[in-house]
Protein backbone atom coordinates (compact mmCIF):
# COMPACT_ATOMS: atom_id res chain seq x y z
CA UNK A 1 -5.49 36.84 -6.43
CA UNK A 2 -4.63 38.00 -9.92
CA UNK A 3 -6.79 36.11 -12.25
CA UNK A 4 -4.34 36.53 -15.27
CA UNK A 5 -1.90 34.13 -12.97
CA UNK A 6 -4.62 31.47 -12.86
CA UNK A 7 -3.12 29.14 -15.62
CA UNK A 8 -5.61 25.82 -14.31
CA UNK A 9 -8.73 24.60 -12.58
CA UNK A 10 -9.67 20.98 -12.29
CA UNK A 11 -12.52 19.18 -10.70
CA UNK A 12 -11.60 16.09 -8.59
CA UNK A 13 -14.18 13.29 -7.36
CA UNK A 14 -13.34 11.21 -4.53
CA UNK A 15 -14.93 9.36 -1.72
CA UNK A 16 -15.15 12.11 0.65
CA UNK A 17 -16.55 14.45 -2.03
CA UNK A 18 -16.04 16.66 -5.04
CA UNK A 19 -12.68 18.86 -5.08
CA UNK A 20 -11.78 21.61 -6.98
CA UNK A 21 -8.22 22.59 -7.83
CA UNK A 22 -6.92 25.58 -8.51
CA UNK A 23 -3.04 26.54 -9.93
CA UNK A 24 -1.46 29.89 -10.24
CA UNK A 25 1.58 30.66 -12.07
CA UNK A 26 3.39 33.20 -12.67
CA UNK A 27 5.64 33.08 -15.46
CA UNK A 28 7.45 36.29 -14.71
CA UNK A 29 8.67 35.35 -10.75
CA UNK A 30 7.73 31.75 -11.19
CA UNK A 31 5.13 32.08 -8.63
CA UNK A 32 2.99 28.97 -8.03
CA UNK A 33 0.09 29.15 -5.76
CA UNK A 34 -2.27 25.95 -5.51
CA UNK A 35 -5.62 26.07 -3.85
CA UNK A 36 -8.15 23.13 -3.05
CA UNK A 37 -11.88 24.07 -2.35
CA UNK A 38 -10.52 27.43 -2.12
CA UNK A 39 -8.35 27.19 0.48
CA UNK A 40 -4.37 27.71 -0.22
CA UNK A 41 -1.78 24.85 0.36
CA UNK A 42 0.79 25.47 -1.45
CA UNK A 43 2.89 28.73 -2.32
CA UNK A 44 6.55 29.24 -3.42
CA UNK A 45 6.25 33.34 -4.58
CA UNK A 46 10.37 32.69 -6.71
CA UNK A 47 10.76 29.70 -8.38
CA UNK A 48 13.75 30.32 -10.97
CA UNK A 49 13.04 27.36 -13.16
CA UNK A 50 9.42 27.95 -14.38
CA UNK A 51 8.75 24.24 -15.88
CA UNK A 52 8.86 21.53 -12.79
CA UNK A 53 5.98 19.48 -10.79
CA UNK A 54 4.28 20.51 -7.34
CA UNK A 55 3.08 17.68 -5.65
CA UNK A 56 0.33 17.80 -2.83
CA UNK A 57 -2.32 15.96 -1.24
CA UNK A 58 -6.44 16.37 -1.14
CA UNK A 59 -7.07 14.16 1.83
CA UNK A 60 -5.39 10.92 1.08
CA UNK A 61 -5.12 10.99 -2.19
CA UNK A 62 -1.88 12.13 -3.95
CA UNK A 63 -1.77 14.38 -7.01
CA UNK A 64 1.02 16.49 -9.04
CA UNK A 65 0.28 19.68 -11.57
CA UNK A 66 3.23 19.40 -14.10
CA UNK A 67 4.03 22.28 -15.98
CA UNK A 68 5.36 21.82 -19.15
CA UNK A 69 7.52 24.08 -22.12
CA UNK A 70 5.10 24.15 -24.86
CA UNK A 71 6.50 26.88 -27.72
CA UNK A 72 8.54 29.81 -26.40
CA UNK A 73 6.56 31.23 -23.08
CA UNK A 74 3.66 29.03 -23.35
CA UNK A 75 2.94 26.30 -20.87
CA UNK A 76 0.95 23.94 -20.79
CA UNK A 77 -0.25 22.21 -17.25
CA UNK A 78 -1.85 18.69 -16.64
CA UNK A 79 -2.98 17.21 -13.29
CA UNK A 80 -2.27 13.55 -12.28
CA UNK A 81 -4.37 12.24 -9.46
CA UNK A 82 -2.93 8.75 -7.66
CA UNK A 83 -0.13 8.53 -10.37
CA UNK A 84 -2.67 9.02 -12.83
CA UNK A 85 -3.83 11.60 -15.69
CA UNK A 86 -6.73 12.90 -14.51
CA UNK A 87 -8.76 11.65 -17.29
CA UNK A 88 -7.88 8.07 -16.63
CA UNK A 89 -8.23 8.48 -12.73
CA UNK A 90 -11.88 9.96 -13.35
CA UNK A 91 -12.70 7.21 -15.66
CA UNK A 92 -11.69 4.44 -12.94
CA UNK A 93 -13.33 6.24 -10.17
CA UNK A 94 -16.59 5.95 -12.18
CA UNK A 95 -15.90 2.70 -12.20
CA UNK A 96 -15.79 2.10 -8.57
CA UNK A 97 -17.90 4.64 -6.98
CA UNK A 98 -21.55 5.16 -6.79
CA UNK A 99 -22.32 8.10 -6.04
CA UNK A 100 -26.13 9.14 -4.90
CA UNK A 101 -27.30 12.74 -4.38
CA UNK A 102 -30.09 14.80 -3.66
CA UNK A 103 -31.77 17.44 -0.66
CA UNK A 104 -34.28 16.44 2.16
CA UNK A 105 -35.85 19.44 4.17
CA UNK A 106 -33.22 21.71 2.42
CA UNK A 107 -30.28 20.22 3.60
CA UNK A 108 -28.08 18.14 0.45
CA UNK A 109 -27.06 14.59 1.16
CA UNK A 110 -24.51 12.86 -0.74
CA UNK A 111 -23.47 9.26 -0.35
CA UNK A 112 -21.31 7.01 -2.41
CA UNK A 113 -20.22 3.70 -2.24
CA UNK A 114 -17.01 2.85 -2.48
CA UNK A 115 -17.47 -1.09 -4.86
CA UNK A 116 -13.27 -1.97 -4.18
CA UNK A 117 -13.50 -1.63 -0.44
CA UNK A 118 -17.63 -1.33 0.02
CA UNK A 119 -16.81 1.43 2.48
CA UNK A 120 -19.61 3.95 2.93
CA UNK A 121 -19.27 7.68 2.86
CA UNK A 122 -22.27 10.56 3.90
CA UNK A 123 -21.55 13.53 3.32
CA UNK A 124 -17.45 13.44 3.23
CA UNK A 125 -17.52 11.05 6.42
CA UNK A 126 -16.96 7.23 6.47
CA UNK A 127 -19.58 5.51 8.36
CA UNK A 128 -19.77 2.11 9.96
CA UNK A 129 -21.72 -0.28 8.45
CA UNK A 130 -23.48 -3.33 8.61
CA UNK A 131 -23.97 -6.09 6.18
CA UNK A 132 -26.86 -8.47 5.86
CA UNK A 133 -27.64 -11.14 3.07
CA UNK A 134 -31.04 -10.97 2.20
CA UNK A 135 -32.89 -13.40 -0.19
CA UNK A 136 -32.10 -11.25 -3.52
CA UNK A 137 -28.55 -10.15 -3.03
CA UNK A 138 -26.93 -8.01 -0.04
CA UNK A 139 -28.05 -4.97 1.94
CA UNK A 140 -25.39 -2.67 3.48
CA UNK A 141 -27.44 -0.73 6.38
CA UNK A 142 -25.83 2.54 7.86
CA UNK A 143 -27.14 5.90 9.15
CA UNK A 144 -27.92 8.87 8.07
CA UNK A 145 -26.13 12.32 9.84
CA UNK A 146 -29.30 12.88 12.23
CA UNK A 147 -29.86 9.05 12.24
CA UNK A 148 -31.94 8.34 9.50
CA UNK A 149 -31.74 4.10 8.83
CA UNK A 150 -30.31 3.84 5.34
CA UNK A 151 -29.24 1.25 3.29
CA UNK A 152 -26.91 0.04 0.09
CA UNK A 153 -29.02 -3.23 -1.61
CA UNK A 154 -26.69 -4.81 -4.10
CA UNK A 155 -28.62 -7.58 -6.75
CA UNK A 156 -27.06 -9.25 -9.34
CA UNK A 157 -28.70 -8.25 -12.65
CA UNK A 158 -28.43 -11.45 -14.20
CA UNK A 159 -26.49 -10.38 -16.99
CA UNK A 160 -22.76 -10.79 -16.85
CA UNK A 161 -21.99 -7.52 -18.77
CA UNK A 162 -24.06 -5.52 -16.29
CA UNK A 163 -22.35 -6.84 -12.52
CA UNK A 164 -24.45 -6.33 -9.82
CA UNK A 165 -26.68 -3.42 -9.20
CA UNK A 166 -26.51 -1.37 -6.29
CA UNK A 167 -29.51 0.92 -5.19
CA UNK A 168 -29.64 3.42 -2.24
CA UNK A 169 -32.57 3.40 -0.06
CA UNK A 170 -33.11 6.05 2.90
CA UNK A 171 -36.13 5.44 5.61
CA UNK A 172 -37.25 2.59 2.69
CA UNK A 173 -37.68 5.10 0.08
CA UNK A 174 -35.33 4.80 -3.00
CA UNK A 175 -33.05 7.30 -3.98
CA UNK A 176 -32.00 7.78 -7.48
CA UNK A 177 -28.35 6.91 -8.52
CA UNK A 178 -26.57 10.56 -9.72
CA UNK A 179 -25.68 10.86 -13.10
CA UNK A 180 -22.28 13.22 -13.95
């Protein structure tokens, strides 16, 4: 890879995990090469018309690099994630997600918590759940990889501002929420 054609890098967090996406371009040929998590998806090595989109997809999710005249040969290049600018998509999914992190005999766990669709994910992978009201509020139990009980509790924090309050508990210990 020729670093000099690496024109963008963006980090993208989702449910099944943190992304990062990589853009060549080569204003010369037109060359656009587009790599997530390292591995290539995308490559079109003559492209006569060097502003445009590429659109591709990490997992489910759909996302677009524009590339953009800015003065003479300079671009400039922007990622939209779900039909949004990045910025705004990142700001929403820190809205919905919850996102808890952190290593247990070596090995890094990561879990988050869809709030939209209360869907579960460890480690990348959805797992099924099962919900239980309990006197305070809700628990969402699931397992860990190697079986592990874990579980979601959601509480209402009595203030209307605040919402609910979800906290992640693994084999009844709790497990701070990650911070980005």
């Amino acid at each position: 890879m020729a670093s000099s054609d690496l024109v963008g890098e963006w980090t993208v967090k989702l449910s099944d995990g943190v992304h990062k996406i990589q853009f060549e371009h080569g204003t010369t040929t037109g060359k656009r090469i587009i790599r997530v998590d390292g591995k290539e998806i995308l490559r079109k090595d003559w492209v006569f018309k060097l502003v445009g989109v590429e659109n591709f997809m990490v997992g489910k999710v759909r996302c677009m690099i524009s590339i953009d005249a800015v003065d003479g040969f300079m671009y400039q290049y922007s990622l939209e994630v779900n039909g949004k600018k990045l910025e705004k998509f990142t700001e929403n999914q820190s809205k919905i997600l919850k996102t808890w992190q952190w290593k247990n005999s070596g090995k890094e766990y990561r879990v988050v918590l869809e709030k939209d669709t209360l869907d579960i994910y460890v480690n990348g992978q959805r797992v099924p759940t099962t919900g239980e009201f309990v006197d305070d509020g809700t628990e969402t139990h699931f397992a860990i990889d190697d079986g592990t009980p874990a579980y979601v509790k959601a509480v209402s924090s009595g203030k209307r501002k605040a919402g609910i309050v979800h906290s992640l508990f693994v084999s009844n210990i709790e497990i701070p929420i990650s911070v980005d």
